[in-house]
N, C-alpha and C. Protein backbone atom coordinates (compact mmCIF):
# COMPACT_ATOMS: atom_id res chain seq x y z
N UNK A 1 55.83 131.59 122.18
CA UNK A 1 57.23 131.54 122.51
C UNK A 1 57.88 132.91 122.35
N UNK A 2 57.31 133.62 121.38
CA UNK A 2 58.34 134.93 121.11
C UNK A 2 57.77 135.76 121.75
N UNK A 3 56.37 135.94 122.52
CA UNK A 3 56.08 137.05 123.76
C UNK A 3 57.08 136.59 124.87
N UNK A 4 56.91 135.34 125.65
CA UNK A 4 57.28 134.77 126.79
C UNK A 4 57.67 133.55 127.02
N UNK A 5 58.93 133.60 126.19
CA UNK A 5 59.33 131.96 125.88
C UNK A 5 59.95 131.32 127.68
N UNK A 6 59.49 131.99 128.43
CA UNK A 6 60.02 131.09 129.72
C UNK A 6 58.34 130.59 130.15
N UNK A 7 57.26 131.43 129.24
CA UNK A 7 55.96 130.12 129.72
C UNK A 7 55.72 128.81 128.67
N UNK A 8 57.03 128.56 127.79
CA UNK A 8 56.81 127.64 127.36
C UNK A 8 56.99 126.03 129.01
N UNK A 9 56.45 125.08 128.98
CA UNK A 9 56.16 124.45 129.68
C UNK A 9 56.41 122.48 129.66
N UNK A 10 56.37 122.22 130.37
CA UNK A 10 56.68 120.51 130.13
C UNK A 10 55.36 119.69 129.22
N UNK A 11 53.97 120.78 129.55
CA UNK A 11 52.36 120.05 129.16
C UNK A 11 52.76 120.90 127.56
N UNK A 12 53.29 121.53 127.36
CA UNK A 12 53.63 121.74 125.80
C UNK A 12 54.14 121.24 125.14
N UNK A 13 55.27 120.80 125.69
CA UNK A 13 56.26 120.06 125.07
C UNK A 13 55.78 118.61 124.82
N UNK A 14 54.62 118.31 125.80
CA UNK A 14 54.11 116.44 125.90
C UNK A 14 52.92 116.68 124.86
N UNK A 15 52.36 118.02 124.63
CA UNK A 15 51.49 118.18 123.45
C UNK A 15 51.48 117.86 122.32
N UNK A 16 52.69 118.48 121.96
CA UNK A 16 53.47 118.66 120.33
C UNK A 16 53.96 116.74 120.64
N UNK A 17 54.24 116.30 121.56
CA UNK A 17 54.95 114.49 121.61
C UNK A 17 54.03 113.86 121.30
N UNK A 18 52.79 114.40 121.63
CA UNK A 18 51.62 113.22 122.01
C UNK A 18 51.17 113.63 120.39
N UNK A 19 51.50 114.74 119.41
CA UNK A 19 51.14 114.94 118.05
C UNK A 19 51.90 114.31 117.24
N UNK A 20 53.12 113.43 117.63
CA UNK A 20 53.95 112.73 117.12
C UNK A 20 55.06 113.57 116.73
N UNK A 21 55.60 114.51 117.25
CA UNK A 21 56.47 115.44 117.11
C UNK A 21 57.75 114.75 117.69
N UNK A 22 58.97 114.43 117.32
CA UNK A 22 60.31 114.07 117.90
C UNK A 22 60.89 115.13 118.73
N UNK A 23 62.06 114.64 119.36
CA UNK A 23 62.49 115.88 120.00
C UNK A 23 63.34 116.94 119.29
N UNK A 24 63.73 116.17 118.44
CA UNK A 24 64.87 116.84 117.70
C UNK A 24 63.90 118.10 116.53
N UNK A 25 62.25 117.67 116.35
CA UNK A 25 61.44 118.55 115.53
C UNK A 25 61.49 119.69 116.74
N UNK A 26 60.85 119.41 117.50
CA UNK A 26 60.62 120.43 118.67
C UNK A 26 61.67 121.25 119.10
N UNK A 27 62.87 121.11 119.20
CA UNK A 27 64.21 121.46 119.08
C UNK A 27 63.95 122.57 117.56
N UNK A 28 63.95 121.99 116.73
CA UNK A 28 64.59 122.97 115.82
C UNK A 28 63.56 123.80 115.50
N UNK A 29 61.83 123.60 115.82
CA UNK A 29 60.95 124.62 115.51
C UNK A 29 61.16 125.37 116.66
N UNK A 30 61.75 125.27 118.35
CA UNK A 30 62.36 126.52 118.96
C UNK A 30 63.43 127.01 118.57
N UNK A 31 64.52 126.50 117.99
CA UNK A 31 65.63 127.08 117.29
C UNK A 31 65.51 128.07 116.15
N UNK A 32 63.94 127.37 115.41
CA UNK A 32 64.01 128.46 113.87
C UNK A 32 62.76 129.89 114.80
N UNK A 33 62.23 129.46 115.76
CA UNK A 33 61.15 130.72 115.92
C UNK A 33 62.10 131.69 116.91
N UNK A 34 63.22 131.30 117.86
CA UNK A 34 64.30 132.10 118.65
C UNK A 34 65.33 132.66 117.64
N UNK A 35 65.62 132.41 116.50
CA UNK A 35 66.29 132.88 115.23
C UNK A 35 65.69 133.93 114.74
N UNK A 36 64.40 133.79 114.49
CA UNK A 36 63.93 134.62 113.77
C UNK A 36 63.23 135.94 114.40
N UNK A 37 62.96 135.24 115.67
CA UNK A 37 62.95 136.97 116.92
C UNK A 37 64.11 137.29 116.87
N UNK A 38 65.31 136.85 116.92
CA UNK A 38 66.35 137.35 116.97
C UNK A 38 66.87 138.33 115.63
N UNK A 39 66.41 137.70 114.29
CA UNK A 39 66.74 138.49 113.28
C UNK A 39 65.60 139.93 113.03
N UNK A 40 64.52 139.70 113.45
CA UNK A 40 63.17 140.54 113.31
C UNK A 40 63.84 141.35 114.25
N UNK A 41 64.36 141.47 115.65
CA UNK A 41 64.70 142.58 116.83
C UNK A 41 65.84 143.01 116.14
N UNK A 42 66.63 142.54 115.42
CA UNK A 42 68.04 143.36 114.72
C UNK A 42 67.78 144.04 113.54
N UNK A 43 67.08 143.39 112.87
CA UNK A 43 66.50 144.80 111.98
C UNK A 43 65.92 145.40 112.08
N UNK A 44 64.47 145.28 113.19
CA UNK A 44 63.99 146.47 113.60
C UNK A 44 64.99 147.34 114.19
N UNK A 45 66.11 147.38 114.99
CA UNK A 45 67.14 148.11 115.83
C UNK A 45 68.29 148.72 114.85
N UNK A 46 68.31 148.12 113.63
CA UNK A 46 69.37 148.91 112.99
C UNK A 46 68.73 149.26 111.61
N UNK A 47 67.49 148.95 111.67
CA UNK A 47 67.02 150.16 110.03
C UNK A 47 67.62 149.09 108.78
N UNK A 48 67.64 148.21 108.89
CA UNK A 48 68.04 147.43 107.75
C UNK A 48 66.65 147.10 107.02
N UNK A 49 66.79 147.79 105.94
CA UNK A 49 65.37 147.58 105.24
C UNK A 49 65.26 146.56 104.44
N UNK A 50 64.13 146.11 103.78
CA UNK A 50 63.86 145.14 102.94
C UNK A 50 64.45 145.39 101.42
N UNK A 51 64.51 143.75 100.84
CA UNK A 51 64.91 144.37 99.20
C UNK A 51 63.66 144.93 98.59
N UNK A 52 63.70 145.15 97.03
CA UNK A 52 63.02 145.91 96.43
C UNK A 52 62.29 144.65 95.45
N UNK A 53 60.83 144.18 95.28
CA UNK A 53 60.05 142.89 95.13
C UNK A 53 61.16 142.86 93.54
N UNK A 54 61.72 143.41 92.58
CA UNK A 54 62.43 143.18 91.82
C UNK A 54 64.01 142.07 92.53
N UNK A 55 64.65 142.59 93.37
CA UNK A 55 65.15 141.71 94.32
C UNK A 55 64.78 140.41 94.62
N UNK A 56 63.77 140.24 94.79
CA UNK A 56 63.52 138.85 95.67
C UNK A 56 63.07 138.25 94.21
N UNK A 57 62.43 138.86 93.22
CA UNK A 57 61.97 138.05 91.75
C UNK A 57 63.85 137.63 91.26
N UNK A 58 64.83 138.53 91.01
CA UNK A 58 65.80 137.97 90.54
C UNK A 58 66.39 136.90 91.50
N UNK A 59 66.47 137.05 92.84
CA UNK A 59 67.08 135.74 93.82
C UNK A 59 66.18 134.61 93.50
N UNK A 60 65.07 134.67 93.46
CA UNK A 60 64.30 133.68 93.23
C UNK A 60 64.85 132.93 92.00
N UNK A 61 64.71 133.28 90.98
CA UNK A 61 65.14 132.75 89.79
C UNK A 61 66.39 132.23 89.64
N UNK A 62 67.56 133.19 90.04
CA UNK A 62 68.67 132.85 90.35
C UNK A 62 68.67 131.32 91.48
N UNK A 63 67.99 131.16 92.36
CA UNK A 63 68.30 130.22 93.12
C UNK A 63 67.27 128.75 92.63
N UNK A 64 66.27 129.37 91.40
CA UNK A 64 65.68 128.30 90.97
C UNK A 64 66.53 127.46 89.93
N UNK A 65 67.41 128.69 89.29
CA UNK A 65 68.28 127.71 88.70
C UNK A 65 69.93 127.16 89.07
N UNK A 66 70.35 127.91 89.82
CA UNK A 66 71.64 127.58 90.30
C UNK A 66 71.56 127.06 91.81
N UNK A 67 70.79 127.10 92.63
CA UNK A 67 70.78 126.51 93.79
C UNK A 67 71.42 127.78 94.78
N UNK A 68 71.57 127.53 95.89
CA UNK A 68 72.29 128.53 97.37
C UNK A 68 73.76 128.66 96.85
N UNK A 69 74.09 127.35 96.39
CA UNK A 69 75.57 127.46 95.84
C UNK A 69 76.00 127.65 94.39
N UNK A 70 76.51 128.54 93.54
CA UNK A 70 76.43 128.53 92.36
C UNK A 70 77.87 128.01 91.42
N UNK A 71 78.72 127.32 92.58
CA UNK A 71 79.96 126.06 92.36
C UNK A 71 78.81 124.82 92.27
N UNK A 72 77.75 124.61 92.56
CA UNK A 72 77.77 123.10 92.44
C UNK A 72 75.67 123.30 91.73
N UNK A 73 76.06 123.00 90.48
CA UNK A 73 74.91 122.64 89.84
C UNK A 73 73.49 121.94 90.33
N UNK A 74 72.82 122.30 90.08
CA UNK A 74 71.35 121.30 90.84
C UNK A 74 71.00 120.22 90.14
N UNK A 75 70.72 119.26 90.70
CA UNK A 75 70.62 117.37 89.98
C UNK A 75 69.40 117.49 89.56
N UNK A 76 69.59 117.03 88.66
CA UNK A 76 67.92 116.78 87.38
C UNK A 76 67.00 115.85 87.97
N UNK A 77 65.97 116.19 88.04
CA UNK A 77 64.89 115.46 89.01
C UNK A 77 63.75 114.53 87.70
C-alpha cells in the first residue's frame, strides 16, 4: 500500500474478507498504514528527529502509570 496504494485491488480486499477481516478492520489498517506514510514523509521533509532512548524510557513509565491522560487515573485491573 505505501509504494502504490492505487494497486491495492477488489481480490485484496476479498482476501483479508475471506481471512475473516470486517470492513471496518480493513478500513482502519488502511487508515493506520496511510497515517503513518504520512507522518514518516513529514519528518523525513522537516528534520524532526527522534527522542533520546532516555525519552521514550521516561514516557513509557509515565504512561504506565498515569495513562495518555494524567486528569483521569488508570482502573485497577
Amino acid at each position: 500500500m505505501v509504494g502504490d496504494s492505487t494497486s491495492i485491488g477488489q481480490d485484496d480486499v476479498d482476501s483479508v474478507r475471506e481471512a475473516g477481516w470486517s470492513d471496518e478492520a480493513i478500513y482502519d489498517a488502511i487508515t493506520v498504514c496511510a497515517l503513518f506514510q504520512f507522518y514518516n514523509n513529514w519528518i523525513d521533509a522537516t528534520g524532526v528527529s527522534d527522542m533520546p532512548a532516555l525519552a521514550y524510557e521516561h514516557s513509557g513509565r509515565r504512561l504506565a502509570s498515569v495513562g495518555y491522560d494524567s486528569n483521569v487515573k488508570p482502573s485497577a485491573k
